[in-house]
N, C-alpha and C. Protein backbone atom coordinates (compact mmCIF):
# COMPACT_ATOMS: atom_id res chain seq x y z
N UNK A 1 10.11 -8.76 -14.86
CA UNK A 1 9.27 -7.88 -15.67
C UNK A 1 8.92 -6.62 -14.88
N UNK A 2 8.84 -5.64 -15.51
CA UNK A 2 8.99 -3.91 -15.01
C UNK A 2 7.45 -3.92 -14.59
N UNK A 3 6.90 -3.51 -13.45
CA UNK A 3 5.22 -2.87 -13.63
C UNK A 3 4.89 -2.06 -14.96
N UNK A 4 3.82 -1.74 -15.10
CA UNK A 4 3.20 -0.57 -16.09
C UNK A 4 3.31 0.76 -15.39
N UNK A 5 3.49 1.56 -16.10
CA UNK A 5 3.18 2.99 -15.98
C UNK A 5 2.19 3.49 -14.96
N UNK A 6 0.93 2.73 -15.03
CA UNK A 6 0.46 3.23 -14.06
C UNK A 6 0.08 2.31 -12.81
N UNK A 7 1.06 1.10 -12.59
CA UNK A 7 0.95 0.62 -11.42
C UNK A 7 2.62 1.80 -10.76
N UNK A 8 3.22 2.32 -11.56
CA UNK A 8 4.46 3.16 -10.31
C UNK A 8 3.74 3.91 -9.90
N UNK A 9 2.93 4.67 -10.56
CA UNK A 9 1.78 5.76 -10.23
C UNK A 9 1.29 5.51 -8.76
N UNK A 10 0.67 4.03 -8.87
CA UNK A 10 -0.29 3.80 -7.76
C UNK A 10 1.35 3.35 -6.66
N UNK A 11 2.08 3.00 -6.90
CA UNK A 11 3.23 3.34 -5.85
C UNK A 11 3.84 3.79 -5.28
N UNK A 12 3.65 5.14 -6.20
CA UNK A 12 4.40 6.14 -5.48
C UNK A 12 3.49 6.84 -4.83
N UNK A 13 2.16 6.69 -5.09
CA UNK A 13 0.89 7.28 -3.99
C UNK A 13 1.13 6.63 -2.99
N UNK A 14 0.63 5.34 -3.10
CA UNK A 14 0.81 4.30 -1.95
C UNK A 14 1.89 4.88 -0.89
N UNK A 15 3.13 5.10 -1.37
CA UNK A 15 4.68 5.12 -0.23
C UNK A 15 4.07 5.96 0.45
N UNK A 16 3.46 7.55 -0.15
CA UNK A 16 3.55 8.83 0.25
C UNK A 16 4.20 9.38 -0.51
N UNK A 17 5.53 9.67 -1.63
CA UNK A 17 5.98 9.91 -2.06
C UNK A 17 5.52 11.27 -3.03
N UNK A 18 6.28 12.49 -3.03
CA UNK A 18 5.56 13.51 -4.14
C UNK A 18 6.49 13.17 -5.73
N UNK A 19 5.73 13.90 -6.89
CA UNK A 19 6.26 13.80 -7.97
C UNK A 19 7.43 14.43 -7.88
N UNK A 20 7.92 15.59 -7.17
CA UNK A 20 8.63 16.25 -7.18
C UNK A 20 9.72 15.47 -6.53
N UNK A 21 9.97 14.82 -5.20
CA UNK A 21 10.71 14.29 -4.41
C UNK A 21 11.01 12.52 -5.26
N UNK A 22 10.45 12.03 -6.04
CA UNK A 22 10.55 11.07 -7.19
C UNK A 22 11.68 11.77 -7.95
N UNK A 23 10.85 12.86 -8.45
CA UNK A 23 11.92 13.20 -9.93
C UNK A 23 13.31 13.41 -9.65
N UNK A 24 13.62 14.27 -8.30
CA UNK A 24 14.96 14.57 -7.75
C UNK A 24 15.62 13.58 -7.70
N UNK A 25 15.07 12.10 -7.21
CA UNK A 25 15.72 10.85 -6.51
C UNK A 25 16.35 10.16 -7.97
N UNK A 26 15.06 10.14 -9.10
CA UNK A 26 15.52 9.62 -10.03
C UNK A 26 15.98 10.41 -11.02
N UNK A 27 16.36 11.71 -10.98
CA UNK A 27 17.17 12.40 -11.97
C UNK A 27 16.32 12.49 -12.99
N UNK A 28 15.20 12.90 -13.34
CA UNK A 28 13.96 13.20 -14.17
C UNK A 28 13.13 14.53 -13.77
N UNK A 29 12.57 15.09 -14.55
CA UNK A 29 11.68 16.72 -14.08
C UNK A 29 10.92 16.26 -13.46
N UNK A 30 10.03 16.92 -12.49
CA UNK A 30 8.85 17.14 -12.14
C UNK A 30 7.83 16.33 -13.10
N UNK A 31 7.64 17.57 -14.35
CA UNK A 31 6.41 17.56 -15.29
C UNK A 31 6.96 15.96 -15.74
N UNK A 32 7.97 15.48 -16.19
CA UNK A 32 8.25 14.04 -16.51
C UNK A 32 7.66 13.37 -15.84
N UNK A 33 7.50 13.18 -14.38
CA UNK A 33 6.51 12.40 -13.72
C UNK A 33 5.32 12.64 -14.16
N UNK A 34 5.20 13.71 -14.05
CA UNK A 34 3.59 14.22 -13.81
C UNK A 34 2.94 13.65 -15.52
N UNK A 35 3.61 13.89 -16.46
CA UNK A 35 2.94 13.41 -18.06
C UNK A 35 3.37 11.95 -18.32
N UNK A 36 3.84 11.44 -17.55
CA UNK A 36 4.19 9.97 -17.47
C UNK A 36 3.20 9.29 -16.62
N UNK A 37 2.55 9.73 -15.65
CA UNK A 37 1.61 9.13 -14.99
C UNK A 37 0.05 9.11 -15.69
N UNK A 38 0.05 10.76 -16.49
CA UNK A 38 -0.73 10.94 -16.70
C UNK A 38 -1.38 10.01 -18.36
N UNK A 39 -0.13 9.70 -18.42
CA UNK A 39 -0.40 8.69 -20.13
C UNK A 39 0.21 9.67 -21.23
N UNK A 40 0.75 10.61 -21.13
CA UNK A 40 0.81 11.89 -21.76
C UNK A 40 2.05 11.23 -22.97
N UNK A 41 3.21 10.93 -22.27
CA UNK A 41 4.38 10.53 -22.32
C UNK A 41 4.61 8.82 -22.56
N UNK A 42 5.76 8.02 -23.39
CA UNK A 42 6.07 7.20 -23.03
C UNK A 42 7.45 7.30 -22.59
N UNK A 43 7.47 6.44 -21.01
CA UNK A 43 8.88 6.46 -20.54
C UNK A 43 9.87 5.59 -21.18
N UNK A 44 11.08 6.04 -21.19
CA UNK A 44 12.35 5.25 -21.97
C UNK A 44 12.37 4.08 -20.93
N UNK A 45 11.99 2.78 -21.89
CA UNK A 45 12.70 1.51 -20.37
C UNK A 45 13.70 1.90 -19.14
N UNK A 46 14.71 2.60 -19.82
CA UNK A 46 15.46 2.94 -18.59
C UNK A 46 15.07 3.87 -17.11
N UNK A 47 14.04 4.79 -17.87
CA UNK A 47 13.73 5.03 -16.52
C UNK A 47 12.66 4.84 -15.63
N UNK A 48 12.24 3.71 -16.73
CA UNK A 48 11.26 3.10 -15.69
C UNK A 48 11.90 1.90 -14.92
N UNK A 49 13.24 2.08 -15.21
CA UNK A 49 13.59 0.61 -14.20
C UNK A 49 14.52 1.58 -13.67
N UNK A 50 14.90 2.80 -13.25
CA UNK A 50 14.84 3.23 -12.67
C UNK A 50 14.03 4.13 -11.42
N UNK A 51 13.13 4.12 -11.64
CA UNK A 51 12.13 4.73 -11.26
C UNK A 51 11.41 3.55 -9.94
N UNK A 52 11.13 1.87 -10.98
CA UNK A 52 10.77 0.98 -9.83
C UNK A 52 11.87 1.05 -9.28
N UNK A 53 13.50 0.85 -9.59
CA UNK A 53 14.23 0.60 -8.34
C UNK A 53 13.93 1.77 -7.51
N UNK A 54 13.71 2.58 -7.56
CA UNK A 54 14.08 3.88 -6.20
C UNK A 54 12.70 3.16 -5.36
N UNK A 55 11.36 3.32 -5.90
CA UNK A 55 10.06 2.95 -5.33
C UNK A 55 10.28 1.60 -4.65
N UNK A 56 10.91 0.70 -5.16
CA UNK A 56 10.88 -0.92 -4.50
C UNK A 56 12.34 -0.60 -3.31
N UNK A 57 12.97 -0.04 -3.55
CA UNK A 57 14.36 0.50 -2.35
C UNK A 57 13.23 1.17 -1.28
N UNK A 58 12.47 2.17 -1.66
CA UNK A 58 12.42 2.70 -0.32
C UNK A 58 11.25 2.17 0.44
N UNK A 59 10.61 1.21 -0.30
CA UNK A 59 8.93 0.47 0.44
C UNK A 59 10.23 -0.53 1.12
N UNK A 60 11.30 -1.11 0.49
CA UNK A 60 11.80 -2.01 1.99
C UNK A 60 13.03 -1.59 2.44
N UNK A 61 13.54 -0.52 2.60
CA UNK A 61 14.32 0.50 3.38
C UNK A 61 12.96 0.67 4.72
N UNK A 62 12.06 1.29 4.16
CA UNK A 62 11.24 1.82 5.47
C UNK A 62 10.29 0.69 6.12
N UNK A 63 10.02 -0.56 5.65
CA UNK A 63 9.83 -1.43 6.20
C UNK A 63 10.76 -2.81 6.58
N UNK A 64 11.89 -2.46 6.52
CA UNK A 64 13.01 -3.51 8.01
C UNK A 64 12.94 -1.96 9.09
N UNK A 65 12.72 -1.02 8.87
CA UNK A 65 12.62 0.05 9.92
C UNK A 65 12.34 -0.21 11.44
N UNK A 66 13.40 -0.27 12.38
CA UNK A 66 12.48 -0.37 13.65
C UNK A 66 12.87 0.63 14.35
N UNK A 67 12.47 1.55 13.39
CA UNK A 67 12.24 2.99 14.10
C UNK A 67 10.75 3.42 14.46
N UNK A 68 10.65 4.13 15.40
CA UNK A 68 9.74 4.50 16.04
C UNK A 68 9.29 6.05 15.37
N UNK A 69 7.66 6.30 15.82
CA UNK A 69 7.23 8.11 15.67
C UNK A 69 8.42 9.30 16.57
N UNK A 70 8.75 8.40 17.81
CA UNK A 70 9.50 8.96 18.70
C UNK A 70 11.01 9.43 18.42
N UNK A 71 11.07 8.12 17.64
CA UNK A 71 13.02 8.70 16.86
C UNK A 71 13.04 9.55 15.48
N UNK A 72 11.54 9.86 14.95
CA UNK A 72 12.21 10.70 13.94
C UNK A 72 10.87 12.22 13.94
N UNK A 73 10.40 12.21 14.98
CA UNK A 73 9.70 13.05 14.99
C UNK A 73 10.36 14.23 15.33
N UNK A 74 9.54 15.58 14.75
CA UNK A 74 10.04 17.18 15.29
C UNK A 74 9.70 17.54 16.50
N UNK A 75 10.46 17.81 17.33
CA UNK A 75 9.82 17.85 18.86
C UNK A 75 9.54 19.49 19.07
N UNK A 76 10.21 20.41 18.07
CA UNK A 76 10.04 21.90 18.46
C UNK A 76 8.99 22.36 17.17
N UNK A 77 7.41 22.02 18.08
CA UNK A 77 6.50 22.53 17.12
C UNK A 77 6.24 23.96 17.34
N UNK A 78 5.63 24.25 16.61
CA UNK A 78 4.94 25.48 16.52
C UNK A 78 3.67 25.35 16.76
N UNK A 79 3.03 26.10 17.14
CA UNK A 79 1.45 25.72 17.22
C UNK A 79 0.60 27.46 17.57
N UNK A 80 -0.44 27.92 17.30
CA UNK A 80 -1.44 28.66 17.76
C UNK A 80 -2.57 28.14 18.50
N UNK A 81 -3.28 29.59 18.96
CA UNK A 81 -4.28 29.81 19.81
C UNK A 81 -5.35 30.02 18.44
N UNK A 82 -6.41 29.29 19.46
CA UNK A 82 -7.93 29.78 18.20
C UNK A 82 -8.44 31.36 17.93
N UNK A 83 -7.99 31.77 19.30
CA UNK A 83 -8.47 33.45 19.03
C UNK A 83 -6.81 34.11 18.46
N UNK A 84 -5.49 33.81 18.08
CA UNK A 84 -4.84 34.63 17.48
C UNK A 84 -5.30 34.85 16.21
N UNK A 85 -4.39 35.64 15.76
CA UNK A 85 -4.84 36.24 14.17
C UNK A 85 -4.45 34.98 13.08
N UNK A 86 -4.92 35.21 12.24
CA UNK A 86 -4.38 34.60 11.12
C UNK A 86 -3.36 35.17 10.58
N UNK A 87 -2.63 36.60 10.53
CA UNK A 87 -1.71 36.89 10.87
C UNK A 87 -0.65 36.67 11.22
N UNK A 88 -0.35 36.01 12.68
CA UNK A 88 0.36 35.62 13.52
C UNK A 88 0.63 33.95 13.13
N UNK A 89 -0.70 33.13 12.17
CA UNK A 89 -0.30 32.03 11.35
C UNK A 89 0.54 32.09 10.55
N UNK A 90 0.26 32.97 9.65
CA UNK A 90 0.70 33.63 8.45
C UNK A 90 2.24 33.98 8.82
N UNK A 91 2.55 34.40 10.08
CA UNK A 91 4.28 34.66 10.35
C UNK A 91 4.87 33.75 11.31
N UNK A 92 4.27 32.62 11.51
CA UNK A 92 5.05 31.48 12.16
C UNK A 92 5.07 31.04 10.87
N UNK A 93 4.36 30.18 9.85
CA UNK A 93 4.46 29.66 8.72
C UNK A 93 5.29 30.03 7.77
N UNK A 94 5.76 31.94 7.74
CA UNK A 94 6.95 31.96 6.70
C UNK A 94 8.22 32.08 7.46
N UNK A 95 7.94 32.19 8.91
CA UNK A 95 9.27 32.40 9.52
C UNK A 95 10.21 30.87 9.88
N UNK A 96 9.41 30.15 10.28
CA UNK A 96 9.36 28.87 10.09
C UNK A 96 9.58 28.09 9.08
N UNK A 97 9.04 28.41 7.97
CA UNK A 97 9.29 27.76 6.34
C UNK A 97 8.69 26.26 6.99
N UNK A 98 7.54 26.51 6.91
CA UNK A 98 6.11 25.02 7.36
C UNK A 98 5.40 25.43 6.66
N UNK A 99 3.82 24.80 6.73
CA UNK A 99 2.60 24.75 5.83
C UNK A 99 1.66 24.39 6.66
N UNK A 100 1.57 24.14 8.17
CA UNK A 100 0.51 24.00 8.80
C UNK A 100 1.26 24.25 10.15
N UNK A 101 0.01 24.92 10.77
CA UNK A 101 0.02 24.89 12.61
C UNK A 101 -0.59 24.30 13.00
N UNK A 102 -0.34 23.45 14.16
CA UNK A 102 -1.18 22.51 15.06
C UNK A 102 -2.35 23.78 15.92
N UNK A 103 -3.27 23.66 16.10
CA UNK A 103 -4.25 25.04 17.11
C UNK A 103 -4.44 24.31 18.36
N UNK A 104 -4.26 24.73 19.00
CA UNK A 104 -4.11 24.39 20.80
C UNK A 104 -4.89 24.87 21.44
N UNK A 105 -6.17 24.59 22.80
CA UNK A 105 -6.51 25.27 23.40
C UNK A 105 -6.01 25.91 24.27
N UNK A 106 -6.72 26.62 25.02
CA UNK A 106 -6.02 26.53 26.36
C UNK A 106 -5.53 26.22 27.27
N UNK A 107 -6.00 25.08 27.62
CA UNK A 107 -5.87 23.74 28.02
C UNK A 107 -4.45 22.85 26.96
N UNK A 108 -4.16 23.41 26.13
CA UNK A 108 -3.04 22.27 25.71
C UNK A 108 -3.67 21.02 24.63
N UNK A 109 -4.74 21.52 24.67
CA UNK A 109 -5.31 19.51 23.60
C UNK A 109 -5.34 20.27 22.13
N UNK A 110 -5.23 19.57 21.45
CA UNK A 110 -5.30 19.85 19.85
C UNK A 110 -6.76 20.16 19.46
N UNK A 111 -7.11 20.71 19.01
CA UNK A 111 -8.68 21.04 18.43
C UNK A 111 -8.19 21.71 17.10
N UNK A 112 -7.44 21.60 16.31
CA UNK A 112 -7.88 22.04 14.82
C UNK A 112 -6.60 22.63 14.15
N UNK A 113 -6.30 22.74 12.99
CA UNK A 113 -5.06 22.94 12.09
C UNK A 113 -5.39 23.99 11.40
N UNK A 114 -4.54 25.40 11.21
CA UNK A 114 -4.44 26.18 10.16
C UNK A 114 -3.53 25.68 8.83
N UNK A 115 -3.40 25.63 8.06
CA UNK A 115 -2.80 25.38 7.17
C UNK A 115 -2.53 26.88 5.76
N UNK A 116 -1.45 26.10 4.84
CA UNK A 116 -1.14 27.65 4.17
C UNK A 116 -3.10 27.39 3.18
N UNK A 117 -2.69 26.37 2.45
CA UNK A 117 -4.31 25.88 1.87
C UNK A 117 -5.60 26.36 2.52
N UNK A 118 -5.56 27.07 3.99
CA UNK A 118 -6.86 27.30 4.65
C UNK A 118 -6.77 28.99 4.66
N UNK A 119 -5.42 29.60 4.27
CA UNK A 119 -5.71 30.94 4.58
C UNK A 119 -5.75 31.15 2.97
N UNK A 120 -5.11 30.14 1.84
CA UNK A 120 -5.40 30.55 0.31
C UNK A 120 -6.92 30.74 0.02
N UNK A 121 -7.63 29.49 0.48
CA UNK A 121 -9.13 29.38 0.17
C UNK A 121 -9.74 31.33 1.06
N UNK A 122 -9.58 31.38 1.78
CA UNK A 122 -9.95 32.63 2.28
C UNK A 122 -9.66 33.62 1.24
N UNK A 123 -8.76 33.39 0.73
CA UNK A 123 -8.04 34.53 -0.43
C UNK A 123 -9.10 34.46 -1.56
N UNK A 124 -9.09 33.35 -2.03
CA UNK A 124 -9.85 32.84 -3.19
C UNK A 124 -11.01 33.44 -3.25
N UNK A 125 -11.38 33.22 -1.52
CA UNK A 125 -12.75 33.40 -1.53
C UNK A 125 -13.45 35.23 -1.37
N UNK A 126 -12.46 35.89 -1.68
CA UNK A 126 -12.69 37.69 -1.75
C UNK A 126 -11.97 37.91 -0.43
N UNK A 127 -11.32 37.37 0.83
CA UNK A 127 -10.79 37.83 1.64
C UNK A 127 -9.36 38.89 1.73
N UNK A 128 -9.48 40.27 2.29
CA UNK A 128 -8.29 41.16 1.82
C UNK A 128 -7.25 40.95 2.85
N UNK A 129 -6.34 41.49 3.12
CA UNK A 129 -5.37 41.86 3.75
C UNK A 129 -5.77 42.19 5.16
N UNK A 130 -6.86 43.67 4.89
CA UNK A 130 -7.01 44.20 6.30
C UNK A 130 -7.96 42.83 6.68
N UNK A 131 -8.73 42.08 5.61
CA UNK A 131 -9.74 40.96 6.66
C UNK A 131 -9.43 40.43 7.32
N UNK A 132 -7.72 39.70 6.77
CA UNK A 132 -7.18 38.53 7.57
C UNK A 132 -6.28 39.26 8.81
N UNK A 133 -5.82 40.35 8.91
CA UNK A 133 -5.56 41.09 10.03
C UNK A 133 -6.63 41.20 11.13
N UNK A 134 -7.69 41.07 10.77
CA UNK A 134 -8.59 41.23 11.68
C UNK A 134 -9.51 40.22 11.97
N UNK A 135 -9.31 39.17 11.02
CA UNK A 135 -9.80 37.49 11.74
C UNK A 135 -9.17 37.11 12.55
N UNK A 136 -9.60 36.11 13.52
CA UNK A 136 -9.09 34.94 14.51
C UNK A 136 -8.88 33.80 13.33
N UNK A 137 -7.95 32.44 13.99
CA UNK A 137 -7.88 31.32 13.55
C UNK A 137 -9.68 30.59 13.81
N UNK A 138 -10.06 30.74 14.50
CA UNK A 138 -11.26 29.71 14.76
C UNK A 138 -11.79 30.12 13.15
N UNK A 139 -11.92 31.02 13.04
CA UNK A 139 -12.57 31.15 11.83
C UNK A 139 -12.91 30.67 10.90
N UNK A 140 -11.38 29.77 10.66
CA UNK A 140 -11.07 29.37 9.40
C UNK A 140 -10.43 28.01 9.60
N UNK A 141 -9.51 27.35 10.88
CA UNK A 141 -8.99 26.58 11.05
C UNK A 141 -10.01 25.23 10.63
N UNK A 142 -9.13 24.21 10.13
CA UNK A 142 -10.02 22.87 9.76
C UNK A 142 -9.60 21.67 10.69
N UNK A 143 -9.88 20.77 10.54
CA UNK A 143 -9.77 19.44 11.77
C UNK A 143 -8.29 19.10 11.96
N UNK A 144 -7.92 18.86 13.15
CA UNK A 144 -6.90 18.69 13.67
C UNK A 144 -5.99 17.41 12.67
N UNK A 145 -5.18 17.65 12.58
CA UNK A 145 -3.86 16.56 12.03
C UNK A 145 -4.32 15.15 12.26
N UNK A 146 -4.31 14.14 11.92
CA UNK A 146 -3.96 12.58 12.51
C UNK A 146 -3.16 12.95 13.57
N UNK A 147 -3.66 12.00 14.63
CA UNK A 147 -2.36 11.87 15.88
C UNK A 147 -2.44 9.96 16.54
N UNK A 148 -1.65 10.14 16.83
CA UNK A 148 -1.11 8.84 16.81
C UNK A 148 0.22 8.54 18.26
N UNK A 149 0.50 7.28 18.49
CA UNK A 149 1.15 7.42 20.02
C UNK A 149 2.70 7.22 19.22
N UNK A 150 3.86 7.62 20.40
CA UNK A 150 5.00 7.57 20.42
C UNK A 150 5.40 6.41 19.81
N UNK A 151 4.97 5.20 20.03
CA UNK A 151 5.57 4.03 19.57
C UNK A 151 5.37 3.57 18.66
N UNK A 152 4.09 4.45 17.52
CA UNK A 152 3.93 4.00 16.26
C UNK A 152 5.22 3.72 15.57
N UNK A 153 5.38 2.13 14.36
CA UNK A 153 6.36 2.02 14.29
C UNK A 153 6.57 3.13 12.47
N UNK A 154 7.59 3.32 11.93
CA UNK A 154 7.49 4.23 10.80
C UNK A 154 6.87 3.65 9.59
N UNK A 155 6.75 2.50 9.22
CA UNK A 155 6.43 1.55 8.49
C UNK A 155 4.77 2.26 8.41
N UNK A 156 4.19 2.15 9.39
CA UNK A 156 2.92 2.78 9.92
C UNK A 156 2.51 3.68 9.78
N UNK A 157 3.38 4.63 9.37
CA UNK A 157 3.10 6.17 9.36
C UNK A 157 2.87 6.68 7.89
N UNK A 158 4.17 6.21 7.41
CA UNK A 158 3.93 6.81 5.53
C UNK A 158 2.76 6.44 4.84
N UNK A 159 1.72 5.52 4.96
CA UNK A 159 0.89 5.50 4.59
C UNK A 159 -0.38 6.84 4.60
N UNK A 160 0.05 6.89 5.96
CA UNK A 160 -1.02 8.13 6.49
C UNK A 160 -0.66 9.05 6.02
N UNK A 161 0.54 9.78 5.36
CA UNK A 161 0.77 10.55 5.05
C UNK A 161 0.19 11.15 3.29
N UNK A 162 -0.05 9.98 2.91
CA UNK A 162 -1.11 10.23 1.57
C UNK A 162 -1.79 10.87 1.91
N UNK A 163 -2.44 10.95 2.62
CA UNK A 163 -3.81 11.72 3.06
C UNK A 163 -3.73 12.90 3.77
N UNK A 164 -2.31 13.32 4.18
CA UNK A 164 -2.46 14.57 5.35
C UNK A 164 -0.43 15.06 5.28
N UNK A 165 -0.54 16.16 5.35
CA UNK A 165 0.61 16.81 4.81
C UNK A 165 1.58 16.50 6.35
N UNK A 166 1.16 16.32 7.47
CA UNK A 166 1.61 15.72 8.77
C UNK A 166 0.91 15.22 9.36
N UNK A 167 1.31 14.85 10.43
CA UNK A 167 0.64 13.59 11.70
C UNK A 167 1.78 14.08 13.13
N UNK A 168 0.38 14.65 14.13
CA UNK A 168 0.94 14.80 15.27
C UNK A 168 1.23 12.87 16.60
N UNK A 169 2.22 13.47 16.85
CA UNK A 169 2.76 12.39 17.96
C UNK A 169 2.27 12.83 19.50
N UNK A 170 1.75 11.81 19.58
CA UNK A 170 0.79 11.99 20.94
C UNK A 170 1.46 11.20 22.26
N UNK A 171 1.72 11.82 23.18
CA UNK A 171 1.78 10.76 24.41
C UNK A 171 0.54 11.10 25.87
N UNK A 172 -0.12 10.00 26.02
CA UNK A 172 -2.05 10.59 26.32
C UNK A 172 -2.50 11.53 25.19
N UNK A 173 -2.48 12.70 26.00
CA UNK A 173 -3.16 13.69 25.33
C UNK A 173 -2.47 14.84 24.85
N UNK A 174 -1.12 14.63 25.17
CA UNK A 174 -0.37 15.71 25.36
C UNK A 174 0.32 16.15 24.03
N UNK A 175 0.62 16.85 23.23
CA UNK A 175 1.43 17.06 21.78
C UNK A 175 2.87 17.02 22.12
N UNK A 176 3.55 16.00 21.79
CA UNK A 176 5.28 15.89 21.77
C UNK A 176 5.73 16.12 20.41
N UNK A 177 5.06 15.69 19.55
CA UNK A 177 5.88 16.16 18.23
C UNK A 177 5.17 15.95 16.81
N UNK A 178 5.83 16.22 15.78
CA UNK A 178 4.92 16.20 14.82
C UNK A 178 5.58 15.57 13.75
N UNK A 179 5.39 14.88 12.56
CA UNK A 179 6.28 14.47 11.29
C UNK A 179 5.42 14.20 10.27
N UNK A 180 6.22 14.92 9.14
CA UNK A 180 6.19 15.20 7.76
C UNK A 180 6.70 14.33 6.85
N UNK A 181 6.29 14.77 5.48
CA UNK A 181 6.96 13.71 4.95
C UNK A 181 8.65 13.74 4.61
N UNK A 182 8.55 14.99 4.63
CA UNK A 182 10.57 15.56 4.87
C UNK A 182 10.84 14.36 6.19
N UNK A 183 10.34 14.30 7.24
CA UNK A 183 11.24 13.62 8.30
C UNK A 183 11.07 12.16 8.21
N UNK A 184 10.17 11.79 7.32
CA UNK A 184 10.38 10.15 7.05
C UNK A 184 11.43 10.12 5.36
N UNK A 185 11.56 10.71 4.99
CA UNK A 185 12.45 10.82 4.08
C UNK A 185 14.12 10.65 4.53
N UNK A 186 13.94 11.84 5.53
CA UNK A 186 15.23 11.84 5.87
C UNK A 186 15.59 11.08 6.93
N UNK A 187 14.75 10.33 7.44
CA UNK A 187 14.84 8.41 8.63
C UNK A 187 14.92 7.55 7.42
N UNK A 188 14.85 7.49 6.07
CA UNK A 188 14.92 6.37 5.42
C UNK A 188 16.13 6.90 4.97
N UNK A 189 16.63 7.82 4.43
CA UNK A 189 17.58 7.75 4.44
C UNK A 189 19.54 7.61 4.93
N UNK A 190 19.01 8.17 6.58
CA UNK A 190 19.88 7.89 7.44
C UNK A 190 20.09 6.25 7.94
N UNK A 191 18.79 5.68 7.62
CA UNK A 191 18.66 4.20 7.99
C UNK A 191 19.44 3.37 6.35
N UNK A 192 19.27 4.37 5.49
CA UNK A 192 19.91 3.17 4.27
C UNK A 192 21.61 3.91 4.50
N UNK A 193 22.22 5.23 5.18
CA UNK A 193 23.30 5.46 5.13
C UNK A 193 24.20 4.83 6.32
N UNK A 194 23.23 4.28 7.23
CA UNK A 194 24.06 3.67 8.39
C UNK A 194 24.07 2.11 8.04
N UNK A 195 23.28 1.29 7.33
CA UNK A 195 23.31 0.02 6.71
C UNK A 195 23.95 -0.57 5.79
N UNK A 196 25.11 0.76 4.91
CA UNK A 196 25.71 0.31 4.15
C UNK A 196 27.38 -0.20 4.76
């Protein structure tokens, strides 16, 4: 028997999973998720048994995983200073094609995240062009990422990712790397392309 409609809902939260990265997998729109969760829509049986297979494939694809934070993490982060500009956020983030900087002291320890969401709210909030040229990050930056040690296993991680667009990889204190939900996507899938 298929779940309901809105237990995939609470599954595809659960994985980490976006509506968008669903709809691609299962060959359905965006808004199809999105008015299907919402009650809007009734789904054709078929793609709701499509839909649990992709969700029930990748909760145990990524849990036989004995991959580590260390094997699928980004090791070439980007990161700012609290006194650069928001600016200088603003052009690692499009040059880069990311959505958050890790903020670094001087010292090297993490103290706080710019994100694209932290320089919009500034926008929102009457901030111009010349303002954000002439702010620092401290300004505006919000609490540092989740961080977590090298040997977290991946199983471990996608959960956290409901809650936070990345999670830095820690060894002590030091920042080695960072992962998204792009890089557990693409470890579950290299792990279901080397298993076949």
């Amino acid at each position: 028997m298929l779940p309901s409609v809105q237990d995939l809902g609470k599954m595809r939260k659960n994985l980490g999973i976006s509506q968008k990265e669903m709809a691609k997998m299962c060959g359905v729109s965006q808004s199809y998720i999105a008015r299907m969760e919402k009650g809007d829509i009734n789904p054709t049986y078929e793609n709701v048994k499509k839909i649990y297979a992709y969700l029930y494939n990748y909760s145990k694809k990524a849990d036989r995983m004995d991959l580590k934070a260390s094997d699928i993490m980004t090791k070439k982060i980007f990161t700012a200073n609290p006194t650069d500009s928001i600016f200088r956020a603003m052009d690692i983030m499009k040059d880069q094609g990311i959505s958050q900087v890790p903020i670094l002291s001087m010292d090297g320890r993490v103290i706080g995240t710019i994100s694209e969401s932290d320089i919009n709210e500034l926008l929102i909030r009457g901030a111009t062009l010349d303002n954000l040229k002439k702010m620092t990050i401290s300004r505006t930056m919000s609490a540092p990422l989740p961080q977590l040690p090298m040997e977290t296993p991946v199983s471990a991680i996608y959960p956290m990712l409901r809650f936070s667009n990345a999670v830095l990889v820690m060894y002590l204190l030091e920042l080695k790397g960072i992962i998204t939900k792009a890089d557990i996507l693409r470890a579950v899938e290299n792990h279901a392309e080397h298993s076949l």
